[in-house]
PDB file of N, CA and C in Angstrom:
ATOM      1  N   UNK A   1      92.608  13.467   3.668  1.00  0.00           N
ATOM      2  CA  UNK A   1      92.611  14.891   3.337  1.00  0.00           C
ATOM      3  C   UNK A   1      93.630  15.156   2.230  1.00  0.00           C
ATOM      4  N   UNK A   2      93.109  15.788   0.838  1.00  0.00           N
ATOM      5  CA  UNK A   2      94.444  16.863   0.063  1.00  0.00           C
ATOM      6  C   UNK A   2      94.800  17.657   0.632  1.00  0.00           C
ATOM      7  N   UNK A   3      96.496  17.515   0.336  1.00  0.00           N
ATOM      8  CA  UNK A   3      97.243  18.274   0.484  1.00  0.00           C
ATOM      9  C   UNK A   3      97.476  19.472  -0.349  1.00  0.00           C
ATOM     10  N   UNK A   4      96.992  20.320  -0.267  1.00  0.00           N
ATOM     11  CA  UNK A   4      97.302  21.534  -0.843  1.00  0.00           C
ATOM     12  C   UNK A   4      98.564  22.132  -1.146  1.00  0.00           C
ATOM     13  N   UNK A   5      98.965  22.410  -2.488  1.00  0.00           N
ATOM     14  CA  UNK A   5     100.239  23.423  -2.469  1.00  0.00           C
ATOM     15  C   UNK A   5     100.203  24.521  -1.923  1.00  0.00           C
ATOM     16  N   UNK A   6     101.118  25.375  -1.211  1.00  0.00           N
ATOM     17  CA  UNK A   6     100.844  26.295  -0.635  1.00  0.00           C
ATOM     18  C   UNK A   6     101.382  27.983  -1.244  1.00  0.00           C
ATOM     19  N   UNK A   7     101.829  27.249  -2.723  1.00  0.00           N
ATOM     20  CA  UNK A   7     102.203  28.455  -3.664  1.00  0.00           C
ATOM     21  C   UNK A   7     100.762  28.219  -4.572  1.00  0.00           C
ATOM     22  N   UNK A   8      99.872  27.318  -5.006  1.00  0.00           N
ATOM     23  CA  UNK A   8      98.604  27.118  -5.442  1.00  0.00           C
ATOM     24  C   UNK A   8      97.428  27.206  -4.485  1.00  0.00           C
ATOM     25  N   UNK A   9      97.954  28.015  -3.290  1.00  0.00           N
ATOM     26  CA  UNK A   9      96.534  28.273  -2.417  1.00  0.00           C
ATOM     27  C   UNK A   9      96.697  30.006  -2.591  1.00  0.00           C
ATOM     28  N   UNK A  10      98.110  30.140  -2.186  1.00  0.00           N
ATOM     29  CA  UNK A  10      98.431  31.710  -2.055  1.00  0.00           C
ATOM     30  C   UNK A  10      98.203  32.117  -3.683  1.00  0.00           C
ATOM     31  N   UNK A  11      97.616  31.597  -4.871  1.00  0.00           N
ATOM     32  CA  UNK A  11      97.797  32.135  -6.129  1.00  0.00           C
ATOM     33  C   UNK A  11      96.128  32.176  -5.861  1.00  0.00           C
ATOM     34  N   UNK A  12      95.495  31.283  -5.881  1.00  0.00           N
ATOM     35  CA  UNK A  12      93.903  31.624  -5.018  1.00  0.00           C
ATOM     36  C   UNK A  12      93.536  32.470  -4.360  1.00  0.00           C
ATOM     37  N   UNK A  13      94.101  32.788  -3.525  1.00  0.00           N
ATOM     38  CA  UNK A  13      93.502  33.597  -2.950  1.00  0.00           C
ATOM     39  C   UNK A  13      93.875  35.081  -3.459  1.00  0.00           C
ATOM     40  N   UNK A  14      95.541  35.566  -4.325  1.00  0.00           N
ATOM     41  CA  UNK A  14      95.448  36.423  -4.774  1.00  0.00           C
ATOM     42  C   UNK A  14      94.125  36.534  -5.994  1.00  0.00           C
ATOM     43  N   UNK A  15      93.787  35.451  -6.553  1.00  0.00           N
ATOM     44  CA  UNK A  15      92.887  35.546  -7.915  1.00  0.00           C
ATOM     45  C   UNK A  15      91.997  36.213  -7.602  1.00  0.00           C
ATOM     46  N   UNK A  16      91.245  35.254  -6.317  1.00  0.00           N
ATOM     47  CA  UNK A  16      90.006  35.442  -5.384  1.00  0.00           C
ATOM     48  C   UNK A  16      90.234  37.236  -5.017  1.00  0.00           C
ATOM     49  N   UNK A  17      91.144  37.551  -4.817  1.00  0.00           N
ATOM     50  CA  UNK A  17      91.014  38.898  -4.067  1.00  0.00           C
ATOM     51  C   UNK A  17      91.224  40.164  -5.362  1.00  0.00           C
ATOM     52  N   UNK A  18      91.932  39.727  -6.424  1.00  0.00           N
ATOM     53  CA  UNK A  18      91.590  40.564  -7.301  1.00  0.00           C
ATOM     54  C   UNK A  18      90.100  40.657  -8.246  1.00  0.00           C
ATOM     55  N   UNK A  19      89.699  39.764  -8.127  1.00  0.00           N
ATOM     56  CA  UNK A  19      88.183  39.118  -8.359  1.00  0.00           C
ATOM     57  C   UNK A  19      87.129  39.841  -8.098  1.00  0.00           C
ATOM     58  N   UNK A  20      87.422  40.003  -6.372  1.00  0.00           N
ATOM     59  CA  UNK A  20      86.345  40.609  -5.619  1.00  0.00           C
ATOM     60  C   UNK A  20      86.694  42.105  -5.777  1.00  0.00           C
ATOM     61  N   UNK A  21      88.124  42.759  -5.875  1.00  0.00           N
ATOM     62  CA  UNK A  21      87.796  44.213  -6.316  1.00  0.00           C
ATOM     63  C   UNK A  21      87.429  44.407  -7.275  1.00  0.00           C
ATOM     64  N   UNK A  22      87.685  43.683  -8.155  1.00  0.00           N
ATOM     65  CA  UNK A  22      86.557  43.783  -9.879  1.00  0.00           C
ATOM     66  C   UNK A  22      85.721  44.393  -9.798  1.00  0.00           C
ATOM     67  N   UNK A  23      85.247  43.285  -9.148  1.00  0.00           N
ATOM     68  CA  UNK A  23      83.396  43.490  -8.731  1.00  0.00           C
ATOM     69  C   UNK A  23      82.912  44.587  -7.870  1.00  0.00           C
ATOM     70  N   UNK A  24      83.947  44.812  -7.347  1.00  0.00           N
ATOM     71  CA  UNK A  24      83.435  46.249  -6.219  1.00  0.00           C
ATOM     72  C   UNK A  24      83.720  47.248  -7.152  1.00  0.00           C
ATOM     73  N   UNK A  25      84.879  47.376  -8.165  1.00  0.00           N
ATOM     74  CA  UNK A  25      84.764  48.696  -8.718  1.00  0.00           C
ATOM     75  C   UNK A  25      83.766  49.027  -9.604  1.00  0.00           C
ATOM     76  N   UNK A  26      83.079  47.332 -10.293  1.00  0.00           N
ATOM     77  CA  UNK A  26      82.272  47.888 -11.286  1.00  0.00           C
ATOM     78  C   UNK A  26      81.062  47.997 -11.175  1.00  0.00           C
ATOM     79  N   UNK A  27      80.716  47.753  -9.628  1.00  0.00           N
ATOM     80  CA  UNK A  27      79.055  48.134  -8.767  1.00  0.00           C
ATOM     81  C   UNK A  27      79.516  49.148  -8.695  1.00  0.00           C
ATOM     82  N   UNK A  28      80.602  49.847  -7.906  1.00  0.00           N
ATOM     83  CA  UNK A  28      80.569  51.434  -7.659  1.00  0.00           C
ATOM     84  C   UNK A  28      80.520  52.276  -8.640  1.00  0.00           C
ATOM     85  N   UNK A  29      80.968  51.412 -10.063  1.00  0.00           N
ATOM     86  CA  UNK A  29      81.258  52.728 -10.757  1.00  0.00           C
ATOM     87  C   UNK A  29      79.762  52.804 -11.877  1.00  0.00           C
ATOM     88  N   UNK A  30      79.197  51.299 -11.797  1.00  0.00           N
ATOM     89  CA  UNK A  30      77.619  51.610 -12.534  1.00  0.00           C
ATOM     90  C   UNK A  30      76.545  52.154 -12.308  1.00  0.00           C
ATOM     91  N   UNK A  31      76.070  52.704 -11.330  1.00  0.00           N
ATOM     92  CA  UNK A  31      74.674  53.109 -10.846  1.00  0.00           C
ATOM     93  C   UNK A  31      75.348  54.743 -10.683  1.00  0.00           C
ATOM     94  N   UNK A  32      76.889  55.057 -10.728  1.00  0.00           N
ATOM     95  CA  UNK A  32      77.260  56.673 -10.368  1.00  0.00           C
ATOM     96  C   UNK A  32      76.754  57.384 -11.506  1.00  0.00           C
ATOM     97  N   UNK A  33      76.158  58.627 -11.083  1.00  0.00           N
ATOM     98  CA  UNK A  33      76.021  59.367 -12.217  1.00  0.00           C
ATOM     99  C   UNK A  33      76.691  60.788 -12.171  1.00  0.00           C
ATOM    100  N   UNK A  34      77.380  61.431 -13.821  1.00  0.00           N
ATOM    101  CA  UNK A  34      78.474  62.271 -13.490  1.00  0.00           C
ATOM    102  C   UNK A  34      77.835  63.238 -12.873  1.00  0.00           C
ATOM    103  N   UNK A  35      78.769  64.216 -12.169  1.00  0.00           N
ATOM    104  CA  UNK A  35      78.095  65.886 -12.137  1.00  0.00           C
ATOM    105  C   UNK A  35      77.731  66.354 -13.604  1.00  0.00           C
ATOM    106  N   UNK A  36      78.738  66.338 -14.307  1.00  0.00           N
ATOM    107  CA  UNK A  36      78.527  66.919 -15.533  1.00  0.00           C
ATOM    108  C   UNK A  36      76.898  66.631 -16.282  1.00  0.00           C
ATOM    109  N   UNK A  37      76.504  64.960 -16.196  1.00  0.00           N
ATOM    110  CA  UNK A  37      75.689  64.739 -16.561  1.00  0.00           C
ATOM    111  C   UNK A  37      74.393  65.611 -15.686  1.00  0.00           C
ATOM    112  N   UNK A  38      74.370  65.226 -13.999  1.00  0.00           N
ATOM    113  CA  UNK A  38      73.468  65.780 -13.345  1.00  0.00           C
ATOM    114  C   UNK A  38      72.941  67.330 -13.122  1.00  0.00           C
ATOM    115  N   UNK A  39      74.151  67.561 -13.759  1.00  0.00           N
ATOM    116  CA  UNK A  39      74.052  69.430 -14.093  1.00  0.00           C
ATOM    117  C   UNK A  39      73.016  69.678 -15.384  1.00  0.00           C
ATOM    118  N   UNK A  40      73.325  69.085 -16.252  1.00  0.00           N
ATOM    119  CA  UNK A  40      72.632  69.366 -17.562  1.00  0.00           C
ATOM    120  C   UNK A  40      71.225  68.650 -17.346  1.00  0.00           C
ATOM    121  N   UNK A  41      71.276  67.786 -16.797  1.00  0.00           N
ATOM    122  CA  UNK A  41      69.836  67.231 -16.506  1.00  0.00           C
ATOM    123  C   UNK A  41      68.947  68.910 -15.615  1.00  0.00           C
ATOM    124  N   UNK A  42      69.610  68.874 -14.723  1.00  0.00           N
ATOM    125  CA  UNK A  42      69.185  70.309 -13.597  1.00  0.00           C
ATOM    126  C   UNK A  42      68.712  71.281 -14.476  1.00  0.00           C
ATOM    127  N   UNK A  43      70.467  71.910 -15.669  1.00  0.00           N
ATOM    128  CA  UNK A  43      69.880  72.814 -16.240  1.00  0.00           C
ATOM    129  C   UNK A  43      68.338  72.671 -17.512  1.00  0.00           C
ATOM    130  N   UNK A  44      68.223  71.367 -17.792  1.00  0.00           N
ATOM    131  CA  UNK A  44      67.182  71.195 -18.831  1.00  0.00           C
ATOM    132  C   UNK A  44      66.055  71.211 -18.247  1.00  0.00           C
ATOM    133  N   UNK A  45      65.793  70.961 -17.408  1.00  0.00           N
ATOM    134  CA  UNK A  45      64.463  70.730 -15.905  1.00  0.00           C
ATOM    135  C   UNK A  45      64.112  72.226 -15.682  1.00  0.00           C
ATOM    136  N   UNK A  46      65.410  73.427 -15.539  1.00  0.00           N
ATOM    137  CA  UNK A  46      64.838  74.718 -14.864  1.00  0.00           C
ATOM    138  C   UNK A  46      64.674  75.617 -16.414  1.00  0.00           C
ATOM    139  N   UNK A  47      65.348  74.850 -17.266  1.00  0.00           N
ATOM    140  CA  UNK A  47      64.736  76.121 -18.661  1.00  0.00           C
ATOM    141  C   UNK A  47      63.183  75.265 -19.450  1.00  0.00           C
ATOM    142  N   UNK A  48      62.897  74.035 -18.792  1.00  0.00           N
ATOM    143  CA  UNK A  48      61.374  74.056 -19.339  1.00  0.00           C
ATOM    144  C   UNK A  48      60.436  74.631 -18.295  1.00  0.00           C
ATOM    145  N   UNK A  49      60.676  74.425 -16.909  1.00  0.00           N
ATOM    146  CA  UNK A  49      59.799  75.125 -16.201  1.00  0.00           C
ATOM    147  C   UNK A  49      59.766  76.797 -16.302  1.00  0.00           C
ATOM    148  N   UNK A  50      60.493  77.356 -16.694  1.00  0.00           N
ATOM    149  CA  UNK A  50      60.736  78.554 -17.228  1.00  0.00           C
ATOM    150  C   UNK A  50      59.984  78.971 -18.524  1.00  0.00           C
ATOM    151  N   UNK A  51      60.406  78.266 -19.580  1.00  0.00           N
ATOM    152  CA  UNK A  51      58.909  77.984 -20.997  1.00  0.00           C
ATOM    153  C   UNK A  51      57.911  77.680 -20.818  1.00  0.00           C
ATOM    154  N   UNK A  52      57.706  77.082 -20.056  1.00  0.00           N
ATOM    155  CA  UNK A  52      56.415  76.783 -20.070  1.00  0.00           C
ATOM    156  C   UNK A  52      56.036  77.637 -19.099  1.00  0.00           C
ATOM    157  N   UNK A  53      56.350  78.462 -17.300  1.00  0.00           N
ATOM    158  CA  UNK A  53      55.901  78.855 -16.798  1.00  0.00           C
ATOM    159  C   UNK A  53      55.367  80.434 -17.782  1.00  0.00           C
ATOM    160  N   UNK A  54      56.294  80.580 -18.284  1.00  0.00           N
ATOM    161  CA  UNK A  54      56.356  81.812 -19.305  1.00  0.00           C
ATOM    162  C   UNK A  54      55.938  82.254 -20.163  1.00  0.00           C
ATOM    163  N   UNK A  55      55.242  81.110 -20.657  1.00  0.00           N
ATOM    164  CA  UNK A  55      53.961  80.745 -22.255  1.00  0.00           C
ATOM    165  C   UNK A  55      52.425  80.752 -21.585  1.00  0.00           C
TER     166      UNK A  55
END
């Protein structure tokens, strides 16, 4: 069996663990969509049904 350093396991596993929040922040933060954006989408949706209901 290797013997492992145990200041080169504990640097692993910090890597490993900053690694994996990476990755969690940048799934959470890709598929979010802003309010700001989802508002203007809303408002563009209720002023064509409005033109067009209106024409």
């Amino acid at each position: 069996m290797h013997q492992h350093d145990p200041r080169e396991s504990q640097a692993d596993r910090l890597r490993r663990r900053l690694q994996e929040r990476q990755d969690r922040m940048a799934k959470n933060t890709r598929p979010r969509i802003s309010p700001f954006t989802l508002l203007s989408i809303v408002v563009i949706l209720i002023l064509l049904f409005i033109v067009r209901g209106g024409a």
